[in-house]
Protein backbone atom coordinates (compact mmCIF):
# COMPACT_ATOMS: atom_id res chain seq x y z
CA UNK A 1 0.00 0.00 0.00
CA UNK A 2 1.33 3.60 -0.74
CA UNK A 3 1.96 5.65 2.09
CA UNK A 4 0.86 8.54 -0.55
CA UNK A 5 -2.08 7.69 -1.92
CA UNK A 6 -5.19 9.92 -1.57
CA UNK A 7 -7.13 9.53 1.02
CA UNK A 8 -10.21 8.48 -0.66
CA UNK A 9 -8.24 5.86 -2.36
CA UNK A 10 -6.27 4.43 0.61
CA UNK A 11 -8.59 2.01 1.75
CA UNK A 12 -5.76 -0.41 3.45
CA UNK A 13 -5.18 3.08 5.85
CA UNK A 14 -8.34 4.85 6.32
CA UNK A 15 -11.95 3.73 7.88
CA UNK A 16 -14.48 5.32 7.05
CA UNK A 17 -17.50 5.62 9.39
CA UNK A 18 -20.17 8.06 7.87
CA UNK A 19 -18.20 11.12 6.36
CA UNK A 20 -15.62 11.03 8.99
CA UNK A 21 -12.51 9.50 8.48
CA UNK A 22 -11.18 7.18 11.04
CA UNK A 23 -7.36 6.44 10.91
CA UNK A 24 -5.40 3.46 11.17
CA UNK A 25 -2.90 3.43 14.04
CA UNK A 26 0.94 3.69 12.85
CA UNK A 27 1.86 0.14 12.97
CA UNK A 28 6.06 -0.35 13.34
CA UNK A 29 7.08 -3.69 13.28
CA UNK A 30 3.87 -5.51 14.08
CA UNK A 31 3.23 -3.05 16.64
CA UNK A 32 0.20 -0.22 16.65
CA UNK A 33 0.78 2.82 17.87
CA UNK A 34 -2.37 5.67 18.14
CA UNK A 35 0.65 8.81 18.59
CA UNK A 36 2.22 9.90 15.09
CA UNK A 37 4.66 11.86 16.96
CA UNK A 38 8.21 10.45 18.19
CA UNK A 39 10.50 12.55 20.59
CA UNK A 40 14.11 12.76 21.44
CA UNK A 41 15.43 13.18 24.77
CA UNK A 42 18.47 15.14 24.59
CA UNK A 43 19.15 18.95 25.16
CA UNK A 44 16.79 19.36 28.21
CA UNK A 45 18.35 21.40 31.22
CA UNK A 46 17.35 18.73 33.48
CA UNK A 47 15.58 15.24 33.43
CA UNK A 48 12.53 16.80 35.12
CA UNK A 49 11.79 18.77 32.02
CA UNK A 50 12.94 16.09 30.26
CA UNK A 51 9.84 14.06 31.31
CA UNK A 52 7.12 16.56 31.05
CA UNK A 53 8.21 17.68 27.25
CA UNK A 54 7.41 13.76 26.91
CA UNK A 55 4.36 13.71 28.53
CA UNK A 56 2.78 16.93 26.70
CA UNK A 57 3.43 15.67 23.53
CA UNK A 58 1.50 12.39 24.01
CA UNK A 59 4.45 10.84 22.46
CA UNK A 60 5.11 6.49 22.52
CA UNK A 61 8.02 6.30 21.40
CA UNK A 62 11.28 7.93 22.78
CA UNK A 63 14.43 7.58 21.30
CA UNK A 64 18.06 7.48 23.29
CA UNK A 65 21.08 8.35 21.91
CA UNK A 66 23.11 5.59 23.76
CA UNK A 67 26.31 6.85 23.44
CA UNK A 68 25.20 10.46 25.17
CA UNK A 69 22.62 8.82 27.66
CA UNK A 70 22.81 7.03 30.27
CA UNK A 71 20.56 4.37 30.08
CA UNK A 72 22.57 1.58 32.52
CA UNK A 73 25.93 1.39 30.97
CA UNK A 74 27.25 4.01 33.88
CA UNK A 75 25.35 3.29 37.32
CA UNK A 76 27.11 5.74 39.29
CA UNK A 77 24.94 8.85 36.83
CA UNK A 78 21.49 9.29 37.12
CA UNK A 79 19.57 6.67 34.62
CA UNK A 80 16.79 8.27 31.97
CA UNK A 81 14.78 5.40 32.43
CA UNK A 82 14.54 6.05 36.00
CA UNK A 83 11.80 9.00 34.46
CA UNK A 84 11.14 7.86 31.31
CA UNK A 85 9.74 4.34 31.90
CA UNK A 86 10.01 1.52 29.10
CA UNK A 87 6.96 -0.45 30.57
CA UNK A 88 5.30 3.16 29.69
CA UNK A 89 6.98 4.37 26.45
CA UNK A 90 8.73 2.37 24.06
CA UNK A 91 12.16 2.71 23.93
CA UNK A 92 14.22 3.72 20.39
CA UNK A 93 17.98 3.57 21.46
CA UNK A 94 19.75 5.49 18.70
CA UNK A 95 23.02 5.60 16.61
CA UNK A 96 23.79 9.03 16.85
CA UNK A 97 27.65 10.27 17.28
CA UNK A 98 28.28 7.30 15.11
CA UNK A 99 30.13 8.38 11.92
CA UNK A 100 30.93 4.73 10.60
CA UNK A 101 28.84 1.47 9.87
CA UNK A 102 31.14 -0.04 12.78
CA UNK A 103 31.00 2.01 15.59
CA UNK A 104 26.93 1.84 14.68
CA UNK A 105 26.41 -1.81 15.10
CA UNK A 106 28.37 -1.61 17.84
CA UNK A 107 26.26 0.63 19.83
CA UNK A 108 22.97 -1.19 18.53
CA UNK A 109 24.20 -4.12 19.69
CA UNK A 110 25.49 -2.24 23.33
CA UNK A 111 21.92 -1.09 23.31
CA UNK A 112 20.45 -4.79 22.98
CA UNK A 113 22.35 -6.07 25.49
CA UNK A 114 21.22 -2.99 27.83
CA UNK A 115 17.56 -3.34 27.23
CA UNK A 116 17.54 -6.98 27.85
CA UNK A 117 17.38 -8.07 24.15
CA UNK A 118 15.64 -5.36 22.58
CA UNK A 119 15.65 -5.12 18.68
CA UNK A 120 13.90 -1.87 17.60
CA UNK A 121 16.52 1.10 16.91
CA UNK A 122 17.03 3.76 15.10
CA UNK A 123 20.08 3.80 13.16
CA UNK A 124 21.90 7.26 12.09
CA UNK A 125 25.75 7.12 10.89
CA UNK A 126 26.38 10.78 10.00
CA UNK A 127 29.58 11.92 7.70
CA UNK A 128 30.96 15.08 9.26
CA UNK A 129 30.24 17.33 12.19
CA UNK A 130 29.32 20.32 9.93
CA UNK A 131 26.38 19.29 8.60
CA UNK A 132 25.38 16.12 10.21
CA UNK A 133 24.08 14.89 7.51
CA UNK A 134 24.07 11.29 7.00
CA UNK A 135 26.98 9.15 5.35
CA UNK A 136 24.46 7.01 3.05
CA UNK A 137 27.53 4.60 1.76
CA UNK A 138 28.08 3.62 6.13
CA UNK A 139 24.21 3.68 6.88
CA UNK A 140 23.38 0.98 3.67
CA UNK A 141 25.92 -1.32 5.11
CA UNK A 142 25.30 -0.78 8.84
CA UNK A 143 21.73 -1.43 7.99
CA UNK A 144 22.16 -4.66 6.22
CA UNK A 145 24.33 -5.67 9.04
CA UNK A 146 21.82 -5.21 11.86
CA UNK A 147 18.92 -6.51 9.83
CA UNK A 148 20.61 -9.80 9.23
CA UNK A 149 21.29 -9.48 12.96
CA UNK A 150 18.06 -10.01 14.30
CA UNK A 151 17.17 -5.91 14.54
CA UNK A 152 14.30 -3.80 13.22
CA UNK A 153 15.77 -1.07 11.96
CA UNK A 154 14.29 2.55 11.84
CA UNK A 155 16.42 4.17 9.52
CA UNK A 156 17.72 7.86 9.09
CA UNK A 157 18.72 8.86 5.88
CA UNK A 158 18.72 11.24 3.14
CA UNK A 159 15.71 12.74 1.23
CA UNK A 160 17.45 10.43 -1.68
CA UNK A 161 14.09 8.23 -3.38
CA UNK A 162 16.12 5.79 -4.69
CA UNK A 163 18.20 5.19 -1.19
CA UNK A 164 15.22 5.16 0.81
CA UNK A 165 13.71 2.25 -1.75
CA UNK A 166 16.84 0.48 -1.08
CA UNK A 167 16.64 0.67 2.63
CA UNK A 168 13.37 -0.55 2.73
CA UNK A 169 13.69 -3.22 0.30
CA UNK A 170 16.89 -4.29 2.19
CA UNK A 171 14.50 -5.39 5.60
CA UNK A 172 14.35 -1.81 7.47
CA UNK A 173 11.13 -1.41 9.37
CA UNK A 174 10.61 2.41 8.28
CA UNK A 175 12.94 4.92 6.54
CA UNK A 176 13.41 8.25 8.06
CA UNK A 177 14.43 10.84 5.62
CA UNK A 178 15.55 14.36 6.93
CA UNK A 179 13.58 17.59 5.70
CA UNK A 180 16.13 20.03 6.57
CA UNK A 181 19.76 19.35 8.46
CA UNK A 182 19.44 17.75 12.23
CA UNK A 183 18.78 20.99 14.56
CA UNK A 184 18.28 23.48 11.90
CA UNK A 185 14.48 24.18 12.53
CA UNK A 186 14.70 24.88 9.04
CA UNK A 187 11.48 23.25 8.21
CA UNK A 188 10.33 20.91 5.12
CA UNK A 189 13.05 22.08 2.84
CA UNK A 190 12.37 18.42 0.27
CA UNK A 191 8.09 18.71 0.25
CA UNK A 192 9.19 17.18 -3.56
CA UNK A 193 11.59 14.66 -2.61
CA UNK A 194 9.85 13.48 0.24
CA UNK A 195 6.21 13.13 -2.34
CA UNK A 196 8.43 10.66 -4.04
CA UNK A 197 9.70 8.85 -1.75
CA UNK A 198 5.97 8.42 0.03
CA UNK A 199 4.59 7.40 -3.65
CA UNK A 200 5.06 4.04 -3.37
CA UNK A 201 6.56 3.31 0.30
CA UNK A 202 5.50 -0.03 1.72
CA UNK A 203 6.88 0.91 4.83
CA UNK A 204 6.11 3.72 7.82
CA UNK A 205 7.86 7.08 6.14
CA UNK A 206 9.22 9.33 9.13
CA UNK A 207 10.05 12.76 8.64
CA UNK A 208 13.58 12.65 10.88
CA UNK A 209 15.60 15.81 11.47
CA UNK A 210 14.92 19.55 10.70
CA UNK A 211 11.58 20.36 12.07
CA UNK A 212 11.31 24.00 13.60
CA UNK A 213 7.99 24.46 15.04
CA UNK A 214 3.83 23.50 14.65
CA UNK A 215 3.69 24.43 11.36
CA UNK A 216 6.44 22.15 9.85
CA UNK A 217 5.04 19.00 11.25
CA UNK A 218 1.85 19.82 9.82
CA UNK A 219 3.53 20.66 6.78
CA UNK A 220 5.30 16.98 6.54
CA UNK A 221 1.90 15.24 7.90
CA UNK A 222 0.15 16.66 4.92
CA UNK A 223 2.10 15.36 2.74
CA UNK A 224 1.14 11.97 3.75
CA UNK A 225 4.31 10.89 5.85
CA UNK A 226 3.46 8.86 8.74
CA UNK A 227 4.73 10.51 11.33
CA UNK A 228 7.71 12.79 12.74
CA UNK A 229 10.46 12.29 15.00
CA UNK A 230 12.20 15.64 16.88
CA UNK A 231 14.13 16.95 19.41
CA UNK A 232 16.03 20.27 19.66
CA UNK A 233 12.22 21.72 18.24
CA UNK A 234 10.98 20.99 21.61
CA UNK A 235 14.11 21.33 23.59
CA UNK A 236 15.18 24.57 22.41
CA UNK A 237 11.85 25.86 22.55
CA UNK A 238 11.64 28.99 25.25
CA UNK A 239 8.73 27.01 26.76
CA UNK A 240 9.60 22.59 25.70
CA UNK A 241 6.30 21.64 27.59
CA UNK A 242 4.29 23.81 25.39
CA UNK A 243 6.12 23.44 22.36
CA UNK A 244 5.72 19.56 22.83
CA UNK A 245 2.17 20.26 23.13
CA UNK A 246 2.11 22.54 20.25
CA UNK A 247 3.55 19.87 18.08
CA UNK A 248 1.26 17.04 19.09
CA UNK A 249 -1.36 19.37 17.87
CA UNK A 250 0.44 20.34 14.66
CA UNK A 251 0.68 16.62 13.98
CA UNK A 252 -2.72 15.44 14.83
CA UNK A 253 -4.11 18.39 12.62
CA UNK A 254 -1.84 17.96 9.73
CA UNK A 255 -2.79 14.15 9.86
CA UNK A 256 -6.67 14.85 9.69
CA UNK A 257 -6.13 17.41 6.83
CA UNK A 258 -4.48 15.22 4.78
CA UNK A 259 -7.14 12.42 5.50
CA UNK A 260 -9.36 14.97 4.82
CA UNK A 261 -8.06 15.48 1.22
CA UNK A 262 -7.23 20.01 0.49
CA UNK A 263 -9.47 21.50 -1.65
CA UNK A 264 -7.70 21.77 -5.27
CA UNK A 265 -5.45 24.79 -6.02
CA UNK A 266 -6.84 27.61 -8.50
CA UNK A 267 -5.20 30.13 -9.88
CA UNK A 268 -7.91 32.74 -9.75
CA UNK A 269 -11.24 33.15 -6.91
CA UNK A 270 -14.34 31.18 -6.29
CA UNK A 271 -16.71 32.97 -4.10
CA UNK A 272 -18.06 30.87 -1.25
CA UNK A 273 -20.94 31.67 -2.47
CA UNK A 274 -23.00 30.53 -5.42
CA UNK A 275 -24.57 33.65 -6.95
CA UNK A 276 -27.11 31.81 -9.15
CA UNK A 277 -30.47 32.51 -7.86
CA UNK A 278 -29.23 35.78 -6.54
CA UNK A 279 -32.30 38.84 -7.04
CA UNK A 280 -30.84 42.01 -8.75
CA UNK A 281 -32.49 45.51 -8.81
């Protein structure tokens, strides 16, 4: 099924129950999930903000960079999932720092052996400190490593159509292309790129990286992508517990408008309303 079909057409995705559209949950590897949005947990001041950015976002899934978190490796630091519970949220231990396929499986498999045998990550291998942007070479190979390894992969990638067809056809549970550069807050800088890449996806499409505020994510939800993951959008926010709020609403609308299916695009006005019938002196 596409991930960019139109809603009238995606019958695998939507119910409908009168005129009102009723959505599918986002299902990632076999499991259903009724949030669209996915949070980081890095760049708070503290983990007590760190935990209510989570909870005002309504988010399920939060994802760990485990070689900047302490999730159990060091016991004499405080532990994030002393706050952020994994029989609560599900826990997506990340790649990130990683700037070859090596040190990536490496840390994916750390991460496994931390969460008592836990497969689902999210891998990232970036190629320079600049731009963050990812090494695509390092990521195809780290991902057909961990995929023959027993994980399911979340990938992050470029906005590249053909790469993100070969990561999915390679085993990878749902791509992740960026819309702008990791922190930027640039916003959807790809709307094209990422169209193509939805057009036939038979996997979850998650916009990854470059998100600013509300408007973006509904931007990206639009388009038809499945959902969003961010971080320093919420973090860096002056207020991260409203921001996080602000962006579970920007998601949820920007889901139900595309569901909804815009009105087509005209070049020149249509009153709202008809004038046929009208009485004229």
């Amino acid at each position: 099924m596409s991930n960019h079909l139109e809603p009238a057409q995606a019958s695998g995705d939507v119910r409908t129950l009168g005129s009102i559209p009723s959505d599918a949950p986002l299902t990632i590897a076999g499991v259903e999930y009724t949030s669209r949005l996915l949070v980081g947990t890095g760049k708070y001041r503290d983990l007590q903000e760190t935990r209510l950015a989570i909870e005002a976002s309504g988010a399920q899934i939060v994802t760990v960079a485990v070689r900047r978190t302490n999730i159990g490796q060091n016991p004499d630091e405080p532990n994030l999932l002393e706050v952020i519970s994994p029989e609560k949220y599900t826990i997506l231990p990340n790649t990130a720092g990683c700037y070859t396929a090596e040190d990536a499986v490496r840390t994916c498999r750390l991460a496994r052996e931390l969460l008592d045998g836990h497969s689902l990550v999210k891998l990232e291998v970036l190629g320079d400190q600049k731009t963050l942007y990812p090494n695509v070479v390092h990521t195809l190979k780290a991902a057909e490593i961990l995929v023959a390894d027993g994980f399911q992969v979340m990938v992050y990638t470029s906005d590249d159509p053909l790469i993100a067809k070969e990561l999915e056809q390679m085993g990878c549970v749902a791509v992740m292309p960026l819309a702008a550069p990791i922190g930027s807050g640039l916003g959807i800088r790809n709307p094209y790129n990422l169209m193509l890449i939805l057009e036939d996806a038979k996997v979850p499409i998650i916009v990854d990286a470059g998100v600013g505020t509300a408007s973006d994510a509904a931007i990206a939800m639009e388009l038809g992508c499945q959902g969003i993951l961010m971080n320093t959008a919420i973090a860096k926010a002056r207020n991260p517990v409203l921001m996080a709020s602000a962006m579970r609403k920007g998601v949820e609308a920007g889901r139900e408008a595309f569901l909804a299916g815009r009105m087509a695009r005209k070049r020149y006005a249509s009153a709202s309303s008809p004038i046929d019938g009208l009485f004229f002196s």
